[in-house]
Protein backbone atom coordinates (compact mmCIF):
# COMPACT_ATOMS: atom_id res chain seq x y z
CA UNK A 1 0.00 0.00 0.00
CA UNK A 2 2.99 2.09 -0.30
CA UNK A 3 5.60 3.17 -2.82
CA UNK A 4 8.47 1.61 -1.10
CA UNK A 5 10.51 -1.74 -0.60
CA UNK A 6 9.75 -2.69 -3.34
CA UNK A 7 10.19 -6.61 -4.74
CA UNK A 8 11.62 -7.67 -8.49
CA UNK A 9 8.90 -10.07 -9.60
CA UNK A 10 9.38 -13.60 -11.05
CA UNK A 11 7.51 -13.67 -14.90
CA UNK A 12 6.34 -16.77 -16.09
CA UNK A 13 3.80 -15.34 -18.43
CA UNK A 14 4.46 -11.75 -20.55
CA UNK A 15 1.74 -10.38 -23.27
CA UNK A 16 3.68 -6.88 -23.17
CA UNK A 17 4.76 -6.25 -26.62
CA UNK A 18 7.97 -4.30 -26.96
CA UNK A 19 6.02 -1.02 -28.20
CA UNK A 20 2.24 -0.75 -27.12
CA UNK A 21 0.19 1.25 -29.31
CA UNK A 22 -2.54 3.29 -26.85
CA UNK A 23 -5.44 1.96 -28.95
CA UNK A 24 -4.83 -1.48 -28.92
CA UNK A 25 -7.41 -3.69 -27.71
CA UNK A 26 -6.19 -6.91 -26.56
CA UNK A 27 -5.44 -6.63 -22.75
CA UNK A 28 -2.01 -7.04 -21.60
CA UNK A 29 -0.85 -8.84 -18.49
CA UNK A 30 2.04 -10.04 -16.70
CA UNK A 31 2.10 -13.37 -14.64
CA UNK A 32 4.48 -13.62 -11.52
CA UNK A 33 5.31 -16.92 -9.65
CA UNK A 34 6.92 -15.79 -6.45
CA UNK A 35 4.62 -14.07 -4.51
CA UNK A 36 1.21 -16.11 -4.77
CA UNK A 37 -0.42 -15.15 -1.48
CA UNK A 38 -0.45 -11.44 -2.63
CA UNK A 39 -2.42 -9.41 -4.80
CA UNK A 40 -0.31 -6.25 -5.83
CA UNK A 41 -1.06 -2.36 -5.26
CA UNK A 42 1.23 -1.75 -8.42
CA UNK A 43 3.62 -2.45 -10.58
CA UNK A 44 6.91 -0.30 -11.79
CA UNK A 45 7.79 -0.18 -15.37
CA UNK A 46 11.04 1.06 -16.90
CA UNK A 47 10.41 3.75 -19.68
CA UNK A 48 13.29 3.70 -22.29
CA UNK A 49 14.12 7.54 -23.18
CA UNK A 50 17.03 6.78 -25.20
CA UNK A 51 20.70 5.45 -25.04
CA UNK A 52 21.76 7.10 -21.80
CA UNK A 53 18.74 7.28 -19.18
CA UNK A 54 15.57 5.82 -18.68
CA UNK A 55 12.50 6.22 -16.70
CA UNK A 56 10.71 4.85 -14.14
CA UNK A 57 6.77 4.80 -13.71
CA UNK A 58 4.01 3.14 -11.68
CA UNK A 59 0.89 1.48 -12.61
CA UNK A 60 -1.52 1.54 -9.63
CA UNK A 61 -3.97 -1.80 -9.94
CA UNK A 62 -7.15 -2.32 -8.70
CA UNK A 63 -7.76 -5.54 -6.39
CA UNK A 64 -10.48 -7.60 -6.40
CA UNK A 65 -13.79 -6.83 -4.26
CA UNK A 66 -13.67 -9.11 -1.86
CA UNK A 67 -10.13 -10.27 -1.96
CA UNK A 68 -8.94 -11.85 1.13
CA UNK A 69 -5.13 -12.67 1.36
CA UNK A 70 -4.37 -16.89 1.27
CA UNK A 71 -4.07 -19.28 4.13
CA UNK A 72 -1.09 -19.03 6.67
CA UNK A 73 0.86 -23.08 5.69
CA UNK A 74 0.03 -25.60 8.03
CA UNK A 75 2.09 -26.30 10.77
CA UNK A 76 3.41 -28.61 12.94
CA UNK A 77 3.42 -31.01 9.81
CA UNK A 78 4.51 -34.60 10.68
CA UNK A 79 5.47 -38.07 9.14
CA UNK A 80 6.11 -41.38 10.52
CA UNK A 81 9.49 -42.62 10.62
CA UNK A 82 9.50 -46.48 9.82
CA UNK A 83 5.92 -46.87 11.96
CA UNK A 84 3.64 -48.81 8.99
CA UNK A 85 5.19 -50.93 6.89
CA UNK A 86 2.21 -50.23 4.49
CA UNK A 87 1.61 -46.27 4.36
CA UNK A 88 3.58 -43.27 5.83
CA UNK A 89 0.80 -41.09 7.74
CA UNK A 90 1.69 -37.70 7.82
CA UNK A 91 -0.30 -35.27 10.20
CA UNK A 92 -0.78 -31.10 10.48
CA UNK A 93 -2.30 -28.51 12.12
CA UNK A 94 -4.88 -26.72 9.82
CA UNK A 95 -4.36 -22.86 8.85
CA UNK A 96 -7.49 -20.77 9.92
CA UNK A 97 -9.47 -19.85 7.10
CA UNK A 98 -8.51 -23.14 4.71
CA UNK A 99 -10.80 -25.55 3.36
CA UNK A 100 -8.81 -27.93 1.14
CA UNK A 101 -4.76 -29.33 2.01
CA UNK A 102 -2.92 -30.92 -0.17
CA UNK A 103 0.57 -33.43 0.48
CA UNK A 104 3.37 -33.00 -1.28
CA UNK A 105 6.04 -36.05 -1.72
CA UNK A 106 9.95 -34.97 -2.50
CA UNK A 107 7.92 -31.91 -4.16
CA UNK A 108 5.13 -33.71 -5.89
CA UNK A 109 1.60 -33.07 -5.26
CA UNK A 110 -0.67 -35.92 -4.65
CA UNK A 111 -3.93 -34.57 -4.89
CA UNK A 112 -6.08 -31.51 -3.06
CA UNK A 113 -7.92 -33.38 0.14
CA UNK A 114 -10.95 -31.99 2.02
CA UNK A 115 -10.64 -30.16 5.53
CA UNK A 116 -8.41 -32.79 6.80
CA UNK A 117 -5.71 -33.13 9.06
CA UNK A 118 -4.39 -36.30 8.21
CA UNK A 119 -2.93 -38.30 5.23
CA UNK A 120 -2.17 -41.82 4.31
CA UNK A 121 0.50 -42.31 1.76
CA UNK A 122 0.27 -46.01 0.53
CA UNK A 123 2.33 -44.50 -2.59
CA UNK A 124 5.68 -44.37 -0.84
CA UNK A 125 8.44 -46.21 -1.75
CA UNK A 126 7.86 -49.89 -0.32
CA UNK A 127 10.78 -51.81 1.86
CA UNK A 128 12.82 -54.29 0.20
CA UNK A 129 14.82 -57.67 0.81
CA UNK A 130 18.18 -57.86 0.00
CA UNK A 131 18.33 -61.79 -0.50
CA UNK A 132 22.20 -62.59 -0.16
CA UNK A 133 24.14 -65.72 -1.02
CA UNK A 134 23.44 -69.01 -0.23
CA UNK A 135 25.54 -71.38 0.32
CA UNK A 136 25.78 -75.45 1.24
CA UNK A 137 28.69 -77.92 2.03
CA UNK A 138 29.74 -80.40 -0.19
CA UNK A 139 30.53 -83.64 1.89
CA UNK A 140 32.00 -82.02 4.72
CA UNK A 141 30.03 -84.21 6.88
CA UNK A 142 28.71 -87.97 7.72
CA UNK A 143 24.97 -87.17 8.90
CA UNK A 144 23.81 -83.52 7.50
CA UNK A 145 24.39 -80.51 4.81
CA UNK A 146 25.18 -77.13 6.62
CA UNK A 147 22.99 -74.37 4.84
CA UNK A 148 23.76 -70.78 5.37
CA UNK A 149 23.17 -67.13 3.70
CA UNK A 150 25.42 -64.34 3.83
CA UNK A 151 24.29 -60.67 2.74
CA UNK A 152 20.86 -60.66 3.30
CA UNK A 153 18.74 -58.28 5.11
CA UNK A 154 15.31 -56.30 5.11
CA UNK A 155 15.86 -52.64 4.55
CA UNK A 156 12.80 -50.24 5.28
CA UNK A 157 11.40 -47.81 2.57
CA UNK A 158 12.97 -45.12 0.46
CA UNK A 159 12.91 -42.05 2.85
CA UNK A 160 10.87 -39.21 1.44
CA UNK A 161 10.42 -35.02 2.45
CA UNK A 162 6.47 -34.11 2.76
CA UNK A 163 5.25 -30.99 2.52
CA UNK A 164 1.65 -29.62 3.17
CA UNK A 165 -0.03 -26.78 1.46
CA UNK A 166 -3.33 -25.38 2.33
CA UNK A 167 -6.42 -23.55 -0.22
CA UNK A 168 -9.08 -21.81 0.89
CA UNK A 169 -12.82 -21.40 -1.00
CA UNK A 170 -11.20 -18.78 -2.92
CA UNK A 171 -8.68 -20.88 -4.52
CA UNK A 172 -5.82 -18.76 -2.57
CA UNK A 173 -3.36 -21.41 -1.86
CA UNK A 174 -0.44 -21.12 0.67
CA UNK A 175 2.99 -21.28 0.78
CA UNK A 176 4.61 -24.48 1.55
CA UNK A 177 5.18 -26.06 5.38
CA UNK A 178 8.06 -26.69 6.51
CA UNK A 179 9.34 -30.57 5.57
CA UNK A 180 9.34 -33.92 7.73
CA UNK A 181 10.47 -36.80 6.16
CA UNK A 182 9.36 -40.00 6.68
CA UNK A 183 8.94 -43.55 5.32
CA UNK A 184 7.81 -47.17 5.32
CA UNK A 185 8.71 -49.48 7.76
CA UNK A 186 10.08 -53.31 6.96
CA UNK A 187 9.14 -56.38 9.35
CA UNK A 188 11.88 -58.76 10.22
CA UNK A 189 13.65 -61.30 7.95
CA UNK A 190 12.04 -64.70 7.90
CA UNK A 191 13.88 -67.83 6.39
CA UNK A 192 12.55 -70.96 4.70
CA UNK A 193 15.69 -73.29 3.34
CA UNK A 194 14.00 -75.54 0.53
CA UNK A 195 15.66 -78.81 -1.20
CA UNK A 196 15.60 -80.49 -4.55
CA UNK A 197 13.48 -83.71 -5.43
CA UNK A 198 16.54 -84.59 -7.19
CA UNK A 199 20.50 -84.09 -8.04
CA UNK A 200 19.04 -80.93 -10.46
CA UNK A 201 17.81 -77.43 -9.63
CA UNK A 202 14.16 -77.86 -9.81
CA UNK A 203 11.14 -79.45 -7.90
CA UNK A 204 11.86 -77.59 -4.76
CA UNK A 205 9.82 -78.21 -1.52
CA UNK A 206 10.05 -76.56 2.14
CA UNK A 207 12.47 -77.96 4.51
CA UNK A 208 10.58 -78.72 7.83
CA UNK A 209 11.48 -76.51 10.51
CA UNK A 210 14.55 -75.31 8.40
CA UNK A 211 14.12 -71.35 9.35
CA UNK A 212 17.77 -71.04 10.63
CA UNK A 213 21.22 -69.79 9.44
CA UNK A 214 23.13 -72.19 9.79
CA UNK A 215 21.12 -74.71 9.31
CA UNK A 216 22.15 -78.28 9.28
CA UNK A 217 19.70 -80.52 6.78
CA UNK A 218 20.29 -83.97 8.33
CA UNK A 219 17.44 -85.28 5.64
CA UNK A 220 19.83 -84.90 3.17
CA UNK A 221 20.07 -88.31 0.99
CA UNK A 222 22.60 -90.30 3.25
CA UNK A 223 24.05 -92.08 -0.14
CA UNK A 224 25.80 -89.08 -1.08
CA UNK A 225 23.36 -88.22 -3.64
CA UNK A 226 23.50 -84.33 -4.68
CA UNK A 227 20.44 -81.60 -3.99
CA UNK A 228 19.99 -78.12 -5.02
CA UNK A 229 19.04 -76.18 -1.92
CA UNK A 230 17.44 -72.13 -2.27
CA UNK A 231 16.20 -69.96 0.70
CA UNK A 232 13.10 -68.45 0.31
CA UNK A 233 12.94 -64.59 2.50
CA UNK A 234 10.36 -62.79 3.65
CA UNK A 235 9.45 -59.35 5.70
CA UNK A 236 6.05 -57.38 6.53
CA UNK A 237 5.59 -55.19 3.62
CA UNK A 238 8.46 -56.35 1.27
CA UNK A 239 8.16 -58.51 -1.79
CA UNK A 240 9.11 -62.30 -1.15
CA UNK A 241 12.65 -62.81 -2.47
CA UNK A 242 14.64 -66.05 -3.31
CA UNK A 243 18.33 -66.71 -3.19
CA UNK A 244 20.78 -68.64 -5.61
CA UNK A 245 20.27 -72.14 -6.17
């Protein structure tokens, strides 16, 4: 409301020609980008008077009747750390005046919500299984085969920044919150060794009770006969993975 500290705008959109003929009739309009919760009292314009000086005007613009400036961000914005192993929630405390929020993931928006203060993000990055190496002896002993893994493990999700930004009825969004990360949690790693039918890697079936590592397979064929042996891993919210043959 005053002609002073004033702030160089950020154009994304110009319909100024170079030289603007007084009766033209197609309106002309600037579009800034980095001051969204703010209508402006005016604009300055550089006049070019020639090679060595230049002037500077205003144009005063009319707001809106009715105007009412955007929502404050939400605060106190929150996201679990590892809590679901299915969703990341991520909670806020509404901005007076606001009637729609929307979350945004490593600066992606996922979608305006209602007047909510809470958010399930079944989108973010799932955990994972490393599955390792497997390994067995090869006649090392009389009465079993010693199965073990090496490498494997059950990592928790990708960990993301979320972001909340309220609207009002207006359409006047907010600036961004402030960021909390957060991201999926992973159970813990099961094991399941399985065996060959045969000397040949196919036709596996589950080892009884073989969940261990080590684990020593005394149902091995006691002739000295060859199997193929795999370990099948699991964890809460990861995808099942299977280890060398």
């Amino acid at each position: 409301g005053n002609d002073e500290s004033w702030t160089e705008l950020t154009v994304s959109q110009n319909t100024f020609d170079r030289h603007i003929e007084e009766d033209q009739a197609d309106p002309k309009y600037i579009t800034v980008t980095n001051e969204t919760a703010y209508r402006y009292y005016a604009f300055k314009f550089a006049d070019n008077y020639g090679a060595n000086y230049m002037g500077v005007r205003r144009i005063e613009l009319q707001t809106e009747d009715g105007w009412s400036p955007a929502p404050d961000p939400p605060t106190n914005v929150q996201a679990t750390d590892g809590t679901h192993t299915d969703k990341v929630v991520i909670t806020w405390t509404k901005s007076a005046g606001a009637t729609e929020y929307q979350v945004y993931r490593d600066g992606v928006g996922l979608g305006w919500l209602g007047d909510v203060a809470t958010y399930d993000d079944t989108g973010a990055d799932a955990p994972t299984i490393t599955a390792g190496t497997a390994s067995a002896s090869d006649g090392t002993s009389l009465d079993y085969v010693t199965l073990s893994t090496a490498g494997e493990s059950a990592n928790a999700g990708t960990v993301h920044s979320y972001k909340v930004r309220a609207k009002d009825a207006e359409e006047n969004e907010s600036e961004d919150s402030d960021p909390d990360n957060g991201n999926r949690g992973v159970g813990s790693l099961t094991l399941q060794w399985q065996r060959s039918a045969a000397d040949s890697d196919a036709a596996y079936s589950d080892i009884d009770g073989a969940n261990t590592d080590p684990y020593n397979d005394t149902g091995a064929p006691a002739n000295g006969d060859g199997r193929y042996y795999k370990c099948v891993e699991n964890a809460i919210g990861a995808a099942e993975q299977t280890t060398n043959a």
